[in-house]
C-alpha atoms as a PDB file:
ATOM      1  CA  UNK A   1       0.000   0.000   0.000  1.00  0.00           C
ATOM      2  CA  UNK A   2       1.670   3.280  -1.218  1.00  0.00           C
ATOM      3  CA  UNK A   3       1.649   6.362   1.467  1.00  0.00           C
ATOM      4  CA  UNK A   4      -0.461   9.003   0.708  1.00  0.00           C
ATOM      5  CA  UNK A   5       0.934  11.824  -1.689  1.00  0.00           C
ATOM      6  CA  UNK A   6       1.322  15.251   0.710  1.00  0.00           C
ATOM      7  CA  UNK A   7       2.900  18.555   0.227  1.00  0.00           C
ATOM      8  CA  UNK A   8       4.767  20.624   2.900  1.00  0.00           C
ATOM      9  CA  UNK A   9       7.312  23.575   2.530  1.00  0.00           C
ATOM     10  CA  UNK A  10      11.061  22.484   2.562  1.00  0.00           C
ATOM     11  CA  UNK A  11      13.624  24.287   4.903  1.00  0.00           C
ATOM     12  CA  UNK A  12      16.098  25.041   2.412  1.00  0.00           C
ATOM     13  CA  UNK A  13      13.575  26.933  -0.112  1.00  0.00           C
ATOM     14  CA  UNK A  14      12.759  29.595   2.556  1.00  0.00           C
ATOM     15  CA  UNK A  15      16.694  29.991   4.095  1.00  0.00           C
ATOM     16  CA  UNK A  16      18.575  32.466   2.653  1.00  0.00           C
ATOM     17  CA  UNK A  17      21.161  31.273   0.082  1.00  0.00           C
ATOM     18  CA  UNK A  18      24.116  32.393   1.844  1.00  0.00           C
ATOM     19  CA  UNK A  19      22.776  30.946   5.120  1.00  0.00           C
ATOM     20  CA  UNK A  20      25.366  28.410   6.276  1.00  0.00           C
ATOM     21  CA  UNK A  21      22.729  25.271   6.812  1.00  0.00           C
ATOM     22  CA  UNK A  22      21.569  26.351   3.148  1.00  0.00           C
ATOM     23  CA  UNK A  23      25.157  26.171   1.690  1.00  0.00           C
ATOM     24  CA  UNK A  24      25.771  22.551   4.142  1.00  0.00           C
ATOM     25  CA  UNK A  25      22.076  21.499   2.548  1.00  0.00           C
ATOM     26  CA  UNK A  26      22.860  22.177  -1.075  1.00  0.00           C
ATOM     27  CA  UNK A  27      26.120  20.298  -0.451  1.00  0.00           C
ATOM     28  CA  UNK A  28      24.730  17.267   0.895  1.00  0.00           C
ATOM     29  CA  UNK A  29      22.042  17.083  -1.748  1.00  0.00           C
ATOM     30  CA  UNK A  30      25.032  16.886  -4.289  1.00  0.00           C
ATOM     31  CA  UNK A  31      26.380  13.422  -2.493  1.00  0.00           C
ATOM     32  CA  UNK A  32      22.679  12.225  -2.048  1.00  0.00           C
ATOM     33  CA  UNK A  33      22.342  13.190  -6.384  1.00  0.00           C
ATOM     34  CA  UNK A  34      25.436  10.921  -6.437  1.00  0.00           C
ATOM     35  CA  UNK A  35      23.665   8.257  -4.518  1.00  0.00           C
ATOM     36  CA  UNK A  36      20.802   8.109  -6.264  1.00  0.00           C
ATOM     37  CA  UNK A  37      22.505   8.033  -9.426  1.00  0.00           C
ATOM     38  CA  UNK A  38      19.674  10.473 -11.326  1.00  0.00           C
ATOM     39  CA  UNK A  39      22.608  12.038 -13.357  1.00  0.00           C
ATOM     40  CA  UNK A  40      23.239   8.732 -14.644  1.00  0.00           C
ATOM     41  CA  UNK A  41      19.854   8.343 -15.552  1.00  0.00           C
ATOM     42  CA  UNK A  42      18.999  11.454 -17.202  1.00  0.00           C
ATOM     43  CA  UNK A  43      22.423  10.845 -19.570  1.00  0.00           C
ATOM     44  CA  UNK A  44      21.226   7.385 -20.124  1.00  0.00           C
ATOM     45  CA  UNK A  45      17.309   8.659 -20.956  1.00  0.00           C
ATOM     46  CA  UNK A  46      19.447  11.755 -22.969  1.00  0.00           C
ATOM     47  CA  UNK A  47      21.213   9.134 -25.627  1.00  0.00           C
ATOM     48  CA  UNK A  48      18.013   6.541 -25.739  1.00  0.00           C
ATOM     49  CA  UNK A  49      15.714   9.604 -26.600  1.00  0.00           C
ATOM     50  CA  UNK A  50      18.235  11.030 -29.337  1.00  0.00           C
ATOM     51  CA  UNK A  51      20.274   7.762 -30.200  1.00  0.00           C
ATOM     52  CA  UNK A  52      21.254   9.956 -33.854  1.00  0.00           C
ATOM     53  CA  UNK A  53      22.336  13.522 -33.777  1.00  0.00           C
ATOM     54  CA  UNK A  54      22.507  14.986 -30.372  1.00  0.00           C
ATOM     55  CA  UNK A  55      19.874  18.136 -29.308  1.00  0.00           C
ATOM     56  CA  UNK A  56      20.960  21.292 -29.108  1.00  0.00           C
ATOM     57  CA  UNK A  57      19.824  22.725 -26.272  1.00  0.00           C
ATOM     58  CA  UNK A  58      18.728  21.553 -22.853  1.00  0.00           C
ATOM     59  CA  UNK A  59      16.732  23.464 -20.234  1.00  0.00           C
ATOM     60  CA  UNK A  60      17.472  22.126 -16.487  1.00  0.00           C
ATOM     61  CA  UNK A  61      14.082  23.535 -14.302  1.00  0.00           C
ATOM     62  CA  UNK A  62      15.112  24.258 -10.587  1.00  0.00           C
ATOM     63  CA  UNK A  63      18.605  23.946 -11.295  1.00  0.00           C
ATOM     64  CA  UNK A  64      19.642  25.437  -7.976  1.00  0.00           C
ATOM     65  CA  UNK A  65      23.446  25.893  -7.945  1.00  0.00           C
ATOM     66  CA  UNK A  66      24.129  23.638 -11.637  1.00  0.00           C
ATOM     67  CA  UNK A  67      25.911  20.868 -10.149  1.00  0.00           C
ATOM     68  CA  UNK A  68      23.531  18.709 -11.434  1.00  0.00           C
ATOM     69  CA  UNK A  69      23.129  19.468 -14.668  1.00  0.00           C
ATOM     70  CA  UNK A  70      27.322  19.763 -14.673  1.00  0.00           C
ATOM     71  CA  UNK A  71      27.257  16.052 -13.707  1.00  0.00           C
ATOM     72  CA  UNK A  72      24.900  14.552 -16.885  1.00  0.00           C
ATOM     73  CA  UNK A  73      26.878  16.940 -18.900  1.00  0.00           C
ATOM     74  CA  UNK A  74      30.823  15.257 -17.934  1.00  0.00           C
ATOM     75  CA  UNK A  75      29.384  11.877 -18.722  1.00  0.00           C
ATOM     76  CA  UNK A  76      27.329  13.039 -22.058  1.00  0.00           C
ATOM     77  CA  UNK A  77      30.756  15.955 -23.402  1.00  0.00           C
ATOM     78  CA  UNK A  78      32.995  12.847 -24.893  1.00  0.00           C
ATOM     79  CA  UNK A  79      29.579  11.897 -27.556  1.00  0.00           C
ATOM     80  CA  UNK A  80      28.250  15.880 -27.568  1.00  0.00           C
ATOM     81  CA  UNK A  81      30.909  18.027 -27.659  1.00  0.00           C
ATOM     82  CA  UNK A  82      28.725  21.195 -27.862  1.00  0.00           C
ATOM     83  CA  UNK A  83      25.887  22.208 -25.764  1.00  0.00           C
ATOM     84  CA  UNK A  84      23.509  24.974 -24.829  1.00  0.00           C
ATOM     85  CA  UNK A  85      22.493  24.642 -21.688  1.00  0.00           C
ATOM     86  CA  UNK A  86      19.958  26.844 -19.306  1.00  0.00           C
ATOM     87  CA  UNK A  87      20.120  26.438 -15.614  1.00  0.00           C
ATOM     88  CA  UNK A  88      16.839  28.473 -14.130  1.00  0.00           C
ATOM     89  CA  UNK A  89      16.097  29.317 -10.753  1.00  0.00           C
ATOM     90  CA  UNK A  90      14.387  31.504  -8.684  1.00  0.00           C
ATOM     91  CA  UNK A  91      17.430  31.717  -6.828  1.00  0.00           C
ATOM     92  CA  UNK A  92      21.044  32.616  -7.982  1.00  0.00           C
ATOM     93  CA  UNK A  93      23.160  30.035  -7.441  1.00  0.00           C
ATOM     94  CA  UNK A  94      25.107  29.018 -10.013  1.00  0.00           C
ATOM     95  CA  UNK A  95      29.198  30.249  -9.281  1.00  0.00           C
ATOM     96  CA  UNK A  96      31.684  31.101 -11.615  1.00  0.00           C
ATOM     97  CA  UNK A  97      33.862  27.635 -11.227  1.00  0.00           C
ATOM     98  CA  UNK A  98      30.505  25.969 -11.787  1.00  0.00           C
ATOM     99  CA  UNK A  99      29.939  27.857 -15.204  1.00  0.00           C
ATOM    100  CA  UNK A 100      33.385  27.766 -15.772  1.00  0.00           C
ATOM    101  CA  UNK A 101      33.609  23.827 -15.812  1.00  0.00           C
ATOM    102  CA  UNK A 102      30.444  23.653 -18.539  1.00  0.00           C
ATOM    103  CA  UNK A 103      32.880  25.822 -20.873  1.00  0.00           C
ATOM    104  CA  UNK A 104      35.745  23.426 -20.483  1.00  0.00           C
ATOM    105  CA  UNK A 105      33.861  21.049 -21.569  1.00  0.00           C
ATOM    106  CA  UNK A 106      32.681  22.410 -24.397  1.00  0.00           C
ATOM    107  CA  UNK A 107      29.056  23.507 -23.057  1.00  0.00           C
ATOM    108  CA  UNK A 108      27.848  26.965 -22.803  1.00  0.00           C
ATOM    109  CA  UNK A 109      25.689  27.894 -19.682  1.00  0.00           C
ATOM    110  CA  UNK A 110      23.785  30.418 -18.799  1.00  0.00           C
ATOM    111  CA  UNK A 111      22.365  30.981 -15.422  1.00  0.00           C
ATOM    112  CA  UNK A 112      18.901  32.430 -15.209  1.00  0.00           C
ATOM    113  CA  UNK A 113      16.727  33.691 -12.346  1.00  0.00           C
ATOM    114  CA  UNK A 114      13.260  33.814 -12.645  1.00  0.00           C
ATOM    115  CA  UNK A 115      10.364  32.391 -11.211  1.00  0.00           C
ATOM    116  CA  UNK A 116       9.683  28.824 -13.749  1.00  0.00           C
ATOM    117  CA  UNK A 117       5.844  29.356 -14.303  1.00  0.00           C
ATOM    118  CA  UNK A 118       6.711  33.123 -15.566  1.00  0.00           C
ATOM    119  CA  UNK A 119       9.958  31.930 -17.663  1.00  0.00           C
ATOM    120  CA  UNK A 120       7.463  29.489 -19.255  1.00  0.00           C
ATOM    121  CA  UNK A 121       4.515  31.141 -20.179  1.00  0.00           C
ATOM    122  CA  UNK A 122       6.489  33.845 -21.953  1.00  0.00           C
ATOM    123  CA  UNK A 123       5.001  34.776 -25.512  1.00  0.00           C
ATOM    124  CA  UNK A 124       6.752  34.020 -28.594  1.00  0.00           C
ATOM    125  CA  UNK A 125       8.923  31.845 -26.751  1.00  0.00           C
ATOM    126  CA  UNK A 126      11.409  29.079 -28.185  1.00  0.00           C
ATOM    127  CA  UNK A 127      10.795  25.367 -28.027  1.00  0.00           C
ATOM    128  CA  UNK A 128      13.825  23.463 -26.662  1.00  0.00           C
ATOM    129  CA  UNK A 129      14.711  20.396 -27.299  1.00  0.00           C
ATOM    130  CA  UNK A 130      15.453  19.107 -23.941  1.00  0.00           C
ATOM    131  CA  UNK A 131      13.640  20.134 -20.061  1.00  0.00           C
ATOM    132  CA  UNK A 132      15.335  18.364 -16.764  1.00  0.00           C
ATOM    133  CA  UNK A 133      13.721  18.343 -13.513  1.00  0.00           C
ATOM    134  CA  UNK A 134      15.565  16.577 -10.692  1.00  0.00           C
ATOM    135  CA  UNK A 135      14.042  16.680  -7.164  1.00  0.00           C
ATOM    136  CA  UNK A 136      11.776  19.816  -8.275  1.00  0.00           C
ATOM    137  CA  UNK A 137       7.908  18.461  -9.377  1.00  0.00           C
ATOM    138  CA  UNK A 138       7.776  17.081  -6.119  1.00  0.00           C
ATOM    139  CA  UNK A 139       7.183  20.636  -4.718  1.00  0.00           C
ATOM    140  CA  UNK A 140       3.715  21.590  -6.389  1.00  0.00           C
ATOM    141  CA  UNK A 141       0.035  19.731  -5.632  1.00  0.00           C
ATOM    142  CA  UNK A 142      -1.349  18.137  -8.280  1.00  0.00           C
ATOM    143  CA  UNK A 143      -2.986  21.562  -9.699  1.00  0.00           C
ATOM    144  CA  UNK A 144      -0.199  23.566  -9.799  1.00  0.00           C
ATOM    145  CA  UNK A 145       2.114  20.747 -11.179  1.00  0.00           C
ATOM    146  CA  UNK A 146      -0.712  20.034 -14.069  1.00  0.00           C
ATOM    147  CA  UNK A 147      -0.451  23.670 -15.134  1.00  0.00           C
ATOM    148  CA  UNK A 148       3.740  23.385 -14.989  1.00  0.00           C
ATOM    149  CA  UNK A 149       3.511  20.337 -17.132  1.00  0.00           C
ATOM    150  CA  UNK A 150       0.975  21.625 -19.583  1.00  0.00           C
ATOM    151  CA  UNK A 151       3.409  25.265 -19.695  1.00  0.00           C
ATOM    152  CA  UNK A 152       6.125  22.730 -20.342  1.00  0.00           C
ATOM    153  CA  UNK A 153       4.637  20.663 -22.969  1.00  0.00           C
ATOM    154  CA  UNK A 154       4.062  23.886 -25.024  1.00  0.00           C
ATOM    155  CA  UNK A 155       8.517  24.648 -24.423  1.00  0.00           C
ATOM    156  CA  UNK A 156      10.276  21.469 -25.300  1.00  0.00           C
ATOM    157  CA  UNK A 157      10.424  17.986 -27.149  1.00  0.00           C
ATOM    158  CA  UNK A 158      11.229  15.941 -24.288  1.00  0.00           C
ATOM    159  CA  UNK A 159      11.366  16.313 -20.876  1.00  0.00           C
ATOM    160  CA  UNK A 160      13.072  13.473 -18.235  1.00  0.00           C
ATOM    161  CA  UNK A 161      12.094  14.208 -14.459  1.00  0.00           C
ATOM    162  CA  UNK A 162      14.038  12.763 -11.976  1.00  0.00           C
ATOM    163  CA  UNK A 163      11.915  12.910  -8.739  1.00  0.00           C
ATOM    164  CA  UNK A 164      11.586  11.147  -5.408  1.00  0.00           C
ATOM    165  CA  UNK A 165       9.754   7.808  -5.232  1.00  0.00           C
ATOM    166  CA  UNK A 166       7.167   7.081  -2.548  1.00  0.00           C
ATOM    167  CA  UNK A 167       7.248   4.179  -1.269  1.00  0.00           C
ATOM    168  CA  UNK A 168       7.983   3.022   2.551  1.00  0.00           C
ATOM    169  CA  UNK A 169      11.466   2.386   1.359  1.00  0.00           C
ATOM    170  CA  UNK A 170      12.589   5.959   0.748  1.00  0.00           C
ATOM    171  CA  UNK A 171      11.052   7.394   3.332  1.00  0.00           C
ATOM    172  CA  UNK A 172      13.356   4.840   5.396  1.00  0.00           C
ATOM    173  CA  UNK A 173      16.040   6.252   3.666  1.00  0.00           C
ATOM    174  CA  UNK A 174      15.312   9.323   4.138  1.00  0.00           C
ATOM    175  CA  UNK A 175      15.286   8.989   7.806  1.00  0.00           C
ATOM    176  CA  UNK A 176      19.134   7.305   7.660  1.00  0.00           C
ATOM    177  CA  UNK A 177      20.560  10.530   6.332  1.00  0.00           C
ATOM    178  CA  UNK A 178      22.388  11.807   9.415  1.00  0.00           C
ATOM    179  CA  UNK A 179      24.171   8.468   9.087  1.00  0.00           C
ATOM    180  CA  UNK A 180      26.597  10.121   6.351  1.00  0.00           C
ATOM    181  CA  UNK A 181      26.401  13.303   7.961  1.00  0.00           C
ATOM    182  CA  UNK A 182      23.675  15.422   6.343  1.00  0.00           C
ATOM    183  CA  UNK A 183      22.256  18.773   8.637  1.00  0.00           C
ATOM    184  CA  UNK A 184      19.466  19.160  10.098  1.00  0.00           C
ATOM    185  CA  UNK A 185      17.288  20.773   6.626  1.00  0.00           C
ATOM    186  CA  UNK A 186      18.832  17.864   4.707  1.00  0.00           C
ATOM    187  CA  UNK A 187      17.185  15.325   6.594  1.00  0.00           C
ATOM    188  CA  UNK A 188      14.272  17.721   7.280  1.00  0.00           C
ATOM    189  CA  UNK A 189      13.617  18.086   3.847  1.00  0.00           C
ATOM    190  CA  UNK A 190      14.506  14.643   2.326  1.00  0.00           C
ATOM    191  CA  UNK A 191      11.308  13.286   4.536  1.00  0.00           C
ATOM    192  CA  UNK A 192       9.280  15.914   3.040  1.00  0.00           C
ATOM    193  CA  UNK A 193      10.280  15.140  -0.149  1.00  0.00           C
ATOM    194  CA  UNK A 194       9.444  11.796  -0.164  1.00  0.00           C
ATOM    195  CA  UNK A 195       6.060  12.382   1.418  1.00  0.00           C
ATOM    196  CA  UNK A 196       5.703  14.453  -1.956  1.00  0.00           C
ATOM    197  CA  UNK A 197       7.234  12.025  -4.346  1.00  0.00           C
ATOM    198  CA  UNK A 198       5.567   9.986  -7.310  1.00  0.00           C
ATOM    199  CA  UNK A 199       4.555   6.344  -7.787  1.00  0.00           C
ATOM    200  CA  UNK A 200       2.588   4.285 -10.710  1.00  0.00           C
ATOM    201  CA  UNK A 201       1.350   6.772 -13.258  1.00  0.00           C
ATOM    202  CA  UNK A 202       0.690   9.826 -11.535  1.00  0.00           C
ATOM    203  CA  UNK A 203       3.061  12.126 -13.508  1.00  0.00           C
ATOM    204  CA  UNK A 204       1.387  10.518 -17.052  1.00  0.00           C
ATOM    205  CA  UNK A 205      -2.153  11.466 -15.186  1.00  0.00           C
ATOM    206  CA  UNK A 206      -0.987  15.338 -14.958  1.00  0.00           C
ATOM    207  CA  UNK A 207       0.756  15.176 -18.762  1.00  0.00           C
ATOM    208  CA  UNK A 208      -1.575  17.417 -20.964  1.00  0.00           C
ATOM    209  CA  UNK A 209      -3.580  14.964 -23.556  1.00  0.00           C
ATOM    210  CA  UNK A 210      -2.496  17.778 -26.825  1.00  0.00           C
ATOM    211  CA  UNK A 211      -0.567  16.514 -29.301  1.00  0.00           C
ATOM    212  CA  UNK A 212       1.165  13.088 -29.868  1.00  0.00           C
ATOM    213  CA  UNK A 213       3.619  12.272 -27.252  1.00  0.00           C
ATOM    214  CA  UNK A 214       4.979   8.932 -25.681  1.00  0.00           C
ATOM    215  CA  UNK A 215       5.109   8.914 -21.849  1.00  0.00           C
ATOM    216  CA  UNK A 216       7.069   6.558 -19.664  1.00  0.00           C
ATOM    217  CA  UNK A 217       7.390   6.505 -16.144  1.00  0.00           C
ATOM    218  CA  UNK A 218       9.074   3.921 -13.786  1.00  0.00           C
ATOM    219  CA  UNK A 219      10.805   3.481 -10.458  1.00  0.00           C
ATOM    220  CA  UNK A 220      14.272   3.648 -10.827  1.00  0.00           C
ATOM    221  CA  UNK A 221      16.897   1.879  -7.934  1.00  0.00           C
ATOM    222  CA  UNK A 222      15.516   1.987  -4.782  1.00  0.00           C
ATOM    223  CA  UNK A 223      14.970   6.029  -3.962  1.00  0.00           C
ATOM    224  CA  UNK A 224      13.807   7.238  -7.298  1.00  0.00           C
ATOM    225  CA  UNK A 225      10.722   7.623  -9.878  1.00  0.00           C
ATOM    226  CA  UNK A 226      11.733   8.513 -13.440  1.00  0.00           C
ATOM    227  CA  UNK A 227       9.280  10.453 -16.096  1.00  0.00           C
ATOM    228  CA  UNK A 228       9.542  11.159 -19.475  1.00  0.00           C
ATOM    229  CA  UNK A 229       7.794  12.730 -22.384  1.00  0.00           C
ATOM    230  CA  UNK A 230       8.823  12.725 -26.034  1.00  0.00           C
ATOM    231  CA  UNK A 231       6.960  14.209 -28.666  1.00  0.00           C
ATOM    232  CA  UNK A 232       6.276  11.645 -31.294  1.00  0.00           C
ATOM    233  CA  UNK A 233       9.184  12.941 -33.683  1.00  0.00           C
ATOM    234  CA  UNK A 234      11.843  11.844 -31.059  1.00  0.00           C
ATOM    235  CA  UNK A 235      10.014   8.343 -30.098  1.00  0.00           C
ATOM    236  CA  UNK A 236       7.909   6.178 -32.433  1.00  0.00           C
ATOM    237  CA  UNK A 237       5.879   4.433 -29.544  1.00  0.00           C
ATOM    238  CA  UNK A 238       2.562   5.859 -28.555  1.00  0.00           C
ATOM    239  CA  UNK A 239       0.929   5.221 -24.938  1.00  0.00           C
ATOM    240  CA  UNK A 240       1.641   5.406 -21.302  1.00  0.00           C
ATOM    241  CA  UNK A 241       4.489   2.944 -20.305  1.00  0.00           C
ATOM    242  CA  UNK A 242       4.997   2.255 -16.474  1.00  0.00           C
ATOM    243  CA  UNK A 243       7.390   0.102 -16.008  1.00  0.00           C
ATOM    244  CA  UNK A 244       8.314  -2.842 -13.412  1.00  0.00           C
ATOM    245  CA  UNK A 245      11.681  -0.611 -13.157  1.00  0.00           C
ATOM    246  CA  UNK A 246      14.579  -0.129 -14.540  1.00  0.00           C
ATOM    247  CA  UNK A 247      18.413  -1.184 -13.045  1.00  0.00           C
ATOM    248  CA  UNK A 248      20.913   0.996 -11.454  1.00  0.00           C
END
């Protein structure tokens, strides 16, 4: 029996970025990313959606300080030399060394702070061929997160969300943090988020029925639910696919 989907703020969206605990946070959720293994993921999900000629440019939604993204991007640089990449966030976050290690490998980042719903929903706006989400649905009720995905569907080809799964396991998990050392709104807000995580089809549910897409959305190791959506043009198969999950 899956726990019951609920929403509740997280510490480290209302500290101030400089805030010590915020900096110690943002640090540990870089080791638990690496734990997880959602960059590996997303760079798998990256070469299965465009096994030909590589996108162009790729969108990261909630990016927070670009560490993430930076990660995907090392293992994907040897095959895709050259990359635009856009790390939003309502915060600023992203440093200089971070930016400067997407130019060395070839990719070219730009840091933008805005609030996602407004970036979106501009007019006249381009369509990218790539949106990532890691650990950021999970922070809107099912309302607000329908009219994100529908603002999305209208901005990209695909889009591969990396979020928390829900399941008695992670929250277990979740509550073993301060076993590798995490602070106090680490292991604060890892609870939360899995409280507010995904199982079965929910993220398909919310995926605006316009246009032809393919959806797919499994539970991936043993912390984390996967989504993606590809318009038809980048994969031939049609319908909802929720899978049994997928290795490590």
């Amino acid at each position: 029996m899956h726990l019951r989907r609920s929403i509740e703020p997280e510490w480290l969206d209302e500290l101030p970025p400089a805030d010590p605990r915020a900096m110690r946070s943002r640090r540990d959720l870089r080791r638990i990313n690496a734990l997880m293994m959602n960059g590996r993921l997303v760079a798998r999900e990256l070469r299965r959606v465009f096994p030909g000629p590589a996108p162009r440019a790729i969108v990261e939604i909630g990016a927070g300080d670009g560490s993430f993204l930076l990660r995907v991007a090392e293992k994907l640089a040897p095959q895709w030399p050259a990359m635009d990449v856009v790390l939003l966030d309502q915060q600023s976050l992203v440093s200089p060394a971070t930016s400067g290690r997407f130019t060395a490998i070839g990719w070219q980042a730009q840091a933008v702070s805005a609030d996602v719903f407004a970036w979106l929903a501009q007019p006249a706006a381009p369509v990218f061929d790539v949106i990532v989400a890691n650990l950021f649905l999970h922070h809107f009720d099912a309302a607000r997160l329908a009219e994100l995905l529908s603002l999305i569907a209208r901005r990209t080809r695909v889009l591969i969300a990396c979020e928390p799964q829900r399941s008695s396991r992670a929250l277990f998990g979740s509550r073993m943090l301060g076993a590798i050392g995490c602070n106090d709104v680490t292991r604060h807000d890892a609870v939360v988020s899995v409280r507010a995580g995904f199982v079965n089809r929910e993220l398909c549910g919310l995926w605006p029925a316009v246009g032809a897409w393919t959806l797919r959305e499994y539970p991936y190791g043993l912390f984390s639910h996967c989504f993606v959506a590809a318009r038809a043009e980048n994969d031939a198969s049609g319908a909802c696919d929720v899978g049994a999950g997928h290795p490590a």
